[in-house]
Protein backbone atom coordinates (compact mmCIF):
# COMPACT_ATOMS: atom_id res chain seq x y z
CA UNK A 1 91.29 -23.76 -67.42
CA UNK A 2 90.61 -20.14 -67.64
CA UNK A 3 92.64 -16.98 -69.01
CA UNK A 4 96.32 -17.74 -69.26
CA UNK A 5 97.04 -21.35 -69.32
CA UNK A 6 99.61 -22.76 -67.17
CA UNK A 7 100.44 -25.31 -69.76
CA UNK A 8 103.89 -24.40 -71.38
CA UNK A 9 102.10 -25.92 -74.17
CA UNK A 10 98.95 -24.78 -75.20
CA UNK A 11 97.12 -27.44 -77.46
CA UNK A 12 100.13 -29.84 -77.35
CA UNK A 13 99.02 -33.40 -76.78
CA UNK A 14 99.63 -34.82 -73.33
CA UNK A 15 102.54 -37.33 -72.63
CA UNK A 16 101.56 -40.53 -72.50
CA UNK A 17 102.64 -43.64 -70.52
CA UNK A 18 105.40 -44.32 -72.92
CA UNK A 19 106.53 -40.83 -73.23
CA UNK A 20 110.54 -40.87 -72.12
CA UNK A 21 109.96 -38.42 -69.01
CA UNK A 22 107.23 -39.98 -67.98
CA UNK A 23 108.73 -43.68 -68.53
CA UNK A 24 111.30 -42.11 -66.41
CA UNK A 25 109.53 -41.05 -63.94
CA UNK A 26 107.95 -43.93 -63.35
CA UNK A 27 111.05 -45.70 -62.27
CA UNK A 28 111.21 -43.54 -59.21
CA UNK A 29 108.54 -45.36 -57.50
CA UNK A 30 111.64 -47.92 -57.30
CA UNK A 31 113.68 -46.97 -53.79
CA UNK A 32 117.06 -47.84 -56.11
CA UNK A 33 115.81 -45.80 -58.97
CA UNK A 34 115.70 -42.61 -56.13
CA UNK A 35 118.51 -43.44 -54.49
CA UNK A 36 120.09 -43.54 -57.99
CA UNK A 37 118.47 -39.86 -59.08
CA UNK A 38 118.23 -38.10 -55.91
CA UNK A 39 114.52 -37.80 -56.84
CA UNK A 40 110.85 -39.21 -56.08
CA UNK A 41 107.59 -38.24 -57.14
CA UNK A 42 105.20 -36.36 -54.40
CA UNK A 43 101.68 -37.29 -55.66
CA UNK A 44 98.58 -35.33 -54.60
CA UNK A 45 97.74 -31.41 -54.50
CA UNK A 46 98.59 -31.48 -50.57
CA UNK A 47 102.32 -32.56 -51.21
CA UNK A 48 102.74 -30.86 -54.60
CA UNK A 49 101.24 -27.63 -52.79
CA UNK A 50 103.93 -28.48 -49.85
CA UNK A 51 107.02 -29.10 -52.00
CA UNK A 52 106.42 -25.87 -54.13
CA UNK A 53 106.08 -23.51 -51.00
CA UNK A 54 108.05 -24.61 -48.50
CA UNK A 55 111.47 -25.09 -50.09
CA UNK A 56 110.96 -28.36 -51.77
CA UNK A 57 113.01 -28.46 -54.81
CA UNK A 58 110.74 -29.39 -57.71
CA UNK A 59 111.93 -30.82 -61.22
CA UNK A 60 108.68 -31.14 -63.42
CA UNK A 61 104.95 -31.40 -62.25
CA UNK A 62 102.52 -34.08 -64.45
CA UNK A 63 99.21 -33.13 -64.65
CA UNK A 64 96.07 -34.53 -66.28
CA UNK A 65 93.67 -31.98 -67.56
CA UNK A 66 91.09 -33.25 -65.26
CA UNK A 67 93.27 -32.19 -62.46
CA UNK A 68 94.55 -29.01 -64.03
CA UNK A 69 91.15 -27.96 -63.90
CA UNK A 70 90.49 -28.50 -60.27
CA UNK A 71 94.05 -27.16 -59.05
CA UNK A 72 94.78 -24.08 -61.70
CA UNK A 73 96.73 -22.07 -58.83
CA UNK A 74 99.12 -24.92 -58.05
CA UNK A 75 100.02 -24.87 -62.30
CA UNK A 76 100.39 -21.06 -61.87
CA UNK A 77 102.43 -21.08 -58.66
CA UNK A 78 104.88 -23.84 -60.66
CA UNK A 79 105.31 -21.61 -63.17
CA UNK A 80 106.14 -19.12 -61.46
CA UNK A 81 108.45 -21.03 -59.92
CA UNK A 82 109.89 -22.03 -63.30
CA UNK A 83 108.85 -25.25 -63.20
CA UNK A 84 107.81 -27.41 -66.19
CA UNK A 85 104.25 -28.38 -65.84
CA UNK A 86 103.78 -31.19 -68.39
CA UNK A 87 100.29 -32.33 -69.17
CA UNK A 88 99.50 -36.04 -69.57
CA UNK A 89 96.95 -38.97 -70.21
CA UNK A 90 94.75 -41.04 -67.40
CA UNK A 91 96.96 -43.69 -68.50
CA UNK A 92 100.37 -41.93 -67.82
CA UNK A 93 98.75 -40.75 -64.34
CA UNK A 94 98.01 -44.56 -63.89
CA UNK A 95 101.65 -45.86 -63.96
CA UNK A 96 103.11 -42.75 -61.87
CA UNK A 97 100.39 -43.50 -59.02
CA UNK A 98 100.85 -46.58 -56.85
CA UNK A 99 96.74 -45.56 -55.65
CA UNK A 100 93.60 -47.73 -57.16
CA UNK A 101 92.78 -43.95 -57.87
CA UNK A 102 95.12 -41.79 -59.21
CA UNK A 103 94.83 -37.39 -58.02
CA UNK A 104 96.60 -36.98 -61.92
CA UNK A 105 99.11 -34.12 -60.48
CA UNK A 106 102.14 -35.59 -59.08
CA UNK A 107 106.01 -33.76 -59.27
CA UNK A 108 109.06 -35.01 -59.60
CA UNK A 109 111.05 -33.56 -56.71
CA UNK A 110 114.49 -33.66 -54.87
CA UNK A 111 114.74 -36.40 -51.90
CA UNK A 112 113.94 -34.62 -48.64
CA UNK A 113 116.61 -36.22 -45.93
CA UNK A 114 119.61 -34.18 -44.70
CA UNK A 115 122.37 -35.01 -43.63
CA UNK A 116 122.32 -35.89 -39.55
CA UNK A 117 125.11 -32.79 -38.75
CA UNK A 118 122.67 -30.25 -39.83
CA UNK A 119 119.20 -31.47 -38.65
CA UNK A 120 120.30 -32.72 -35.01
CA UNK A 121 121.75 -29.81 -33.60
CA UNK A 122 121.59 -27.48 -30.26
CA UNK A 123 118.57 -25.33 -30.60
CA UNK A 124 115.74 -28.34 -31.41
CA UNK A 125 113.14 -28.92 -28.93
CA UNK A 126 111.38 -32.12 -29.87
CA UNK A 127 112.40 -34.51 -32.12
CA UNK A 128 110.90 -38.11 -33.23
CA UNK A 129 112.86 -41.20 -33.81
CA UNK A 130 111.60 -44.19 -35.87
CA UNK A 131 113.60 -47.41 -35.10
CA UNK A 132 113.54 -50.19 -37.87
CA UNK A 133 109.92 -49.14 -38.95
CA UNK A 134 108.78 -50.86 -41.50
CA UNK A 135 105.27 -49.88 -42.68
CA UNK A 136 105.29 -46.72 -45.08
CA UNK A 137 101.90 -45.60 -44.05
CA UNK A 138 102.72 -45.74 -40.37
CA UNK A 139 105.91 -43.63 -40.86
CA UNK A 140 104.03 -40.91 -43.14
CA UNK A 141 101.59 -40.93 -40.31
CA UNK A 142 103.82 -39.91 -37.62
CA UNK A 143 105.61 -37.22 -39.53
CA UNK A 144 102.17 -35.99 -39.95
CA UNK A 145 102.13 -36.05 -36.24
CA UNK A 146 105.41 -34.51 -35.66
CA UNK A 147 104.86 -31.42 -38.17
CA UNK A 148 101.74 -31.08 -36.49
CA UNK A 149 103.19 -31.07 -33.17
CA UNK A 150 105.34 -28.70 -34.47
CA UNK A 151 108.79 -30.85 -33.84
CA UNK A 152 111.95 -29.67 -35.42
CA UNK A 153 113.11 -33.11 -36.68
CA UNK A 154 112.40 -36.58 -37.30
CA UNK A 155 114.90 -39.19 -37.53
CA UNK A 156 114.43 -42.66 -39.21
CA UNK A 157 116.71 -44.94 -37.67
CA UNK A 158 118.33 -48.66 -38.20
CA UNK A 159 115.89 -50.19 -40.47
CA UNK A 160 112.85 -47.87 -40.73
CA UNK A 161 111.06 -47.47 -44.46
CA UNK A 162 111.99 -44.92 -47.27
CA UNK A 163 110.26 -41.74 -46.38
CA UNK A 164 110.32 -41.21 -50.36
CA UNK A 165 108.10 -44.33 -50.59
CA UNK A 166 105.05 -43.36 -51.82
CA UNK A 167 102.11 -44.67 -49.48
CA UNK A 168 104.58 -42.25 -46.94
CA UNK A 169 104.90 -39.29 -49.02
CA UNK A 170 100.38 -39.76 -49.22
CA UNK A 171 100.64 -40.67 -45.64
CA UNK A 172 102.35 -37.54 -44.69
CA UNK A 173 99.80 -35.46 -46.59
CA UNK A 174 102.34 -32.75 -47.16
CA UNK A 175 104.41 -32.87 -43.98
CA UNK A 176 107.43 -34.38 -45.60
CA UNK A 177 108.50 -31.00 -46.69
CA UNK A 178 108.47 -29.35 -43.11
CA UNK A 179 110.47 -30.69 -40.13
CA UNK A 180 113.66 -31.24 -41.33
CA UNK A 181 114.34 -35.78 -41.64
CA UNK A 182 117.26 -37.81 -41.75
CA UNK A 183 117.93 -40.93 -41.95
CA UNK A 184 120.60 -42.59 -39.84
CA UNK A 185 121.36 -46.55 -40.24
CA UNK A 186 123.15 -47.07 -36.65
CA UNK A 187 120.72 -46.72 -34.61
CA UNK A 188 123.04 -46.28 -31.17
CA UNK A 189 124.57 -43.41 -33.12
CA UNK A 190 121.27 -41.89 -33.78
CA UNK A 191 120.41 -41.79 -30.36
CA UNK A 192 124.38 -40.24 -29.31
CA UNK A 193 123.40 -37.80 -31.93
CA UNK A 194 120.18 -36.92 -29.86
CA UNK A 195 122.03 -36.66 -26.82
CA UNK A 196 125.43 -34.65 -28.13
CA UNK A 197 122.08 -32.23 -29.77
CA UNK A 198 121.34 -31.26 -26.11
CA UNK A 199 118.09 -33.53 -26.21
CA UNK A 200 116.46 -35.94 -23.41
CA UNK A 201 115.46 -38.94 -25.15
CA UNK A 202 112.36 -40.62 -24.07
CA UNK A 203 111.48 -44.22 -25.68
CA UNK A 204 108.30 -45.17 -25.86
CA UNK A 205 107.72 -48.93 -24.45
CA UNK A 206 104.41 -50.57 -23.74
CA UNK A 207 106.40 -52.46 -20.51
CA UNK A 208 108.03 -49.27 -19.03
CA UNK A 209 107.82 -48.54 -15.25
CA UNK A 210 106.94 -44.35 -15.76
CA UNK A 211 103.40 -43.54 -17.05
CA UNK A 212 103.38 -40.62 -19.44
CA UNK A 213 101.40 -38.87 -17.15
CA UNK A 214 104.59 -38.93 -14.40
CA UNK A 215 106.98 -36.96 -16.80
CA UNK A 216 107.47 -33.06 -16.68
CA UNK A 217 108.60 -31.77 -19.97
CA UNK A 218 110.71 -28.61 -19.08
CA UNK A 219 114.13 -29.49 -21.53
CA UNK A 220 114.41 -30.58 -25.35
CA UNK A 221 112.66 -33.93 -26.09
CA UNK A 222 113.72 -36.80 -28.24
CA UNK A 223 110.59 -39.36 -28.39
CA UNK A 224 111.99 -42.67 -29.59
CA UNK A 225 109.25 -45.10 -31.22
CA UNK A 226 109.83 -48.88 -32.39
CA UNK A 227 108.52 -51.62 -35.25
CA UNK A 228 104.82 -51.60 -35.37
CA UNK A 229 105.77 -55.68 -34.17
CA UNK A 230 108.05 -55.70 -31.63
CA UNK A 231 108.47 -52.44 -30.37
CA UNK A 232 112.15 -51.00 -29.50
CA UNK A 233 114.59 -53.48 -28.94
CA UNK A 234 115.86 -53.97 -25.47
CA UNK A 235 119.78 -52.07 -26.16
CA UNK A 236 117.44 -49.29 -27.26
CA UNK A 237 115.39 -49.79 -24.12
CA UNK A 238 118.18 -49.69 -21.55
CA UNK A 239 120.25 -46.63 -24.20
CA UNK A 240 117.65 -44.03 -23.71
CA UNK A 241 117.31 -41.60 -20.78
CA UNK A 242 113.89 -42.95 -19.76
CA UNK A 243 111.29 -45.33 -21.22
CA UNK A 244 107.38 -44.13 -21.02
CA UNK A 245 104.14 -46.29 -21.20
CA UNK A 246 101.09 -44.68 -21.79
CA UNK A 247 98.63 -45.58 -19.29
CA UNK A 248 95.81 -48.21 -20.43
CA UNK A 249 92.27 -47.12 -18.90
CA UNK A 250 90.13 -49.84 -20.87
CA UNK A 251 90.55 -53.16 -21.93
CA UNK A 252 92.72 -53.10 -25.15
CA UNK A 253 95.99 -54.68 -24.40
CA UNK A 254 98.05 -51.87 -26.61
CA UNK A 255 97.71 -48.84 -29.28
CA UNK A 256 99.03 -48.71 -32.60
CA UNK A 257 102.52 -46.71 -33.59
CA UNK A 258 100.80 -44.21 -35.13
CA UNK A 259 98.40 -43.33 -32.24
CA UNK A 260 100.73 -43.85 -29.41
CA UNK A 261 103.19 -41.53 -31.32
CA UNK A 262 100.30 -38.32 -31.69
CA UNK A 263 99.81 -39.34 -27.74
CA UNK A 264 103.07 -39.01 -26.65
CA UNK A 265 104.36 -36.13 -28.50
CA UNK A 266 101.29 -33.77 -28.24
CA UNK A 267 101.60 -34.09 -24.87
CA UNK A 268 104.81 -32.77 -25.01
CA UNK A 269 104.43 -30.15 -27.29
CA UNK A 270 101.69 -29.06 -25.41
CA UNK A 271 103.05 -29.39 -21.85
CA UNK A 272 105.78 -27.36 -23.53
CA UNK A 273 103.50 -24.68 -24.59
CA UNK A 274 101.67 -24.50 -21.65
CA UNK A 275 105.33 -23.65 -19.85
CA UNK A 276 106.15 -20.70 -21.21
C-alpha cells in the first residue's frame, strides 16, 4: 500500500482463522448466528463499497493484504468512516468466504431488512415481491434487477431465502444496500400491505390471460414473482389485481425467475419513464 496505511496496525500480524473476531465472524454465514447478532458479512469490493456509502452500517472490514493492495480507497473510506479495518491470512479469508475463490475483503455489517410500516408506504412507485423463493442466487439477482430498475422496495414474502445469505448478498453485487427490503412471512398480508401502500399489484404467471404487452403502466406497481418451481400459488393468483404472462415468440416453453423478473419490471420502469 502506499503513503498512509489504512491498517490501524501497521506491521501487526494478520488475524488468522482462529483469531476470536474472525472465529466469530465466521458464524454469521449461519442464518441463526445473524438472526442472533443482527449482523452478516457482505463479501466483495462491490458490496463492501455499497454498505460503506450508502448508509450501510458497518462493524469491522477483513482484509488480506493481497486485497488491500488492489482496493486501498475502500480501507481509506472505512477509516474514515471509523471503521476497524483488520488485516488477515488467505486462510482466515477462506473460512469467511462461502466462494471456491475468496475476494479477501469482506465486512461485518448490520442486517439490511426494515420493518414492513416504513418500507411499504404511499409515495413508492414500483415494488418487487418474492413469494416462497428459495434459491439465494435467484433472489440476489432480482434485487439486482429492482435497484437497477430503480424500484423503491422489495419484499420477500412467505418462504423466500435470507437476503443476508451469502450467494445473495454476491448475487446482488451491491444492490442489497439500496432499495429499501423487508421481509414479511404472511404472504396475504404482504400483498394487503401493497395495496393499503397505494400500489397495483401485478403477479407474474406463465398461465395468465393478459400479455405484458396489453398493460399500461400509469399508477404505482407491485410486481409479484413466485418459486423458481412452481410459480405463485393459486390464492396468490386469484389475490392480486391482475396476473401477466410474458408473451413466448420461440419455442422455449418458459424463462427463468430471474429473467422474467428484469422483463417485467424494466418494462415498467421504463413505460413509466417514458410517461412523464
Amino acid at each position: 500500500m502506499t503513503g498512509d496505511s489504512a491498517f490501524p496496525r501497521p506491521g501487526a500480524a494478520p488475524f488468522t482463522e482462529r483469531t476470536p473476531r474472525v472465529v466469530a465472524a465466521r458464524k454469521l454465514t449461519r442464518r441463526a448466528e445473524r438472526e442472533k447478532t443482527g449482523r452478516f458479512l457482505a463479501e466483495g469490493a462491490n458490496a463492501v463499497e455499497a454498505a460503506l456509502e450508502d448508509g450501510g452500517k458497518v462493524y469491522e472490514l477483513f482484509v488480506t493484504e493481497r486485497a488491500a493492495a488492489q482496493h486501498e480507497r475502500l480501507l481509506v473510506t472505512a477509516r474514515e468512516a471509523g471503521v476497524p479495518v483488520s488485516p488477515i491470512t488467505d486462510r482466515a479469508a477462506d473460512g469467511l468466504s462461502e466462494t471456491v475463490t475468496p475476494q479477501g475483503i469482506v465486512a461485518v455489517c448490520a442486517l439490511v431488512d426494515r420493518p414492513q410500516e416504513t418500507v411499504l408506504k404511499p409515495g413508492a412507485k414500483l415494488v418487487v415481491v418474492l413469494v416462497d423463493v428459495a434459491d439465494p442466487g435467484n433472489a440476489g439477482t432480482v434485487i439486482r434487477v429492482a435497484d437497477a430498475a430503480g424500484a423503491d422496495a422489495v419484499v420477500l414474502a412467505g418462504d423466500s431465502v435470507d437476503p443476508h445469505n451469502g450467494k445473495c448478498v454476491r448475487a446482488a453485487a451491491g444492490s442489497l444496500f439500496h432499495p429499501a427490503i423487508t421481509r414479511i412471512r404472511d404472504v396475504d398480508a404482504a400483498l394487503k400491505a401493497c395495496s393499503a401502500a397505494g400500489l397495483r399489484t401485478l403477479g407474474a404467471h406463465g398461465y395468465a390471460d393478459t400479455e405484458l404487452d396489453q398493460v399500461t403502466f400509469d399508477e404505482p406497481t407491485a410486481w409479484v414473482f413466485g418459486n423458481e418451481a412452481h410459480g405463485l400459488p393459486r390464492s396468490v393468483q386469484e389475490t392480486v389485481d391482475l396476473a401477466v404472462k410474458i408473451p413466448m415468440y420461440g419455442r422455449a416453453e418458459s424463462l427463468n425467475l430471474a429473467t422474467a423478473a428484469a422483463i417485467c419490471v424494466y418494462t415498467n420502469a421504463m413505460a413509466s419513464r417514458t410517461d412523464r
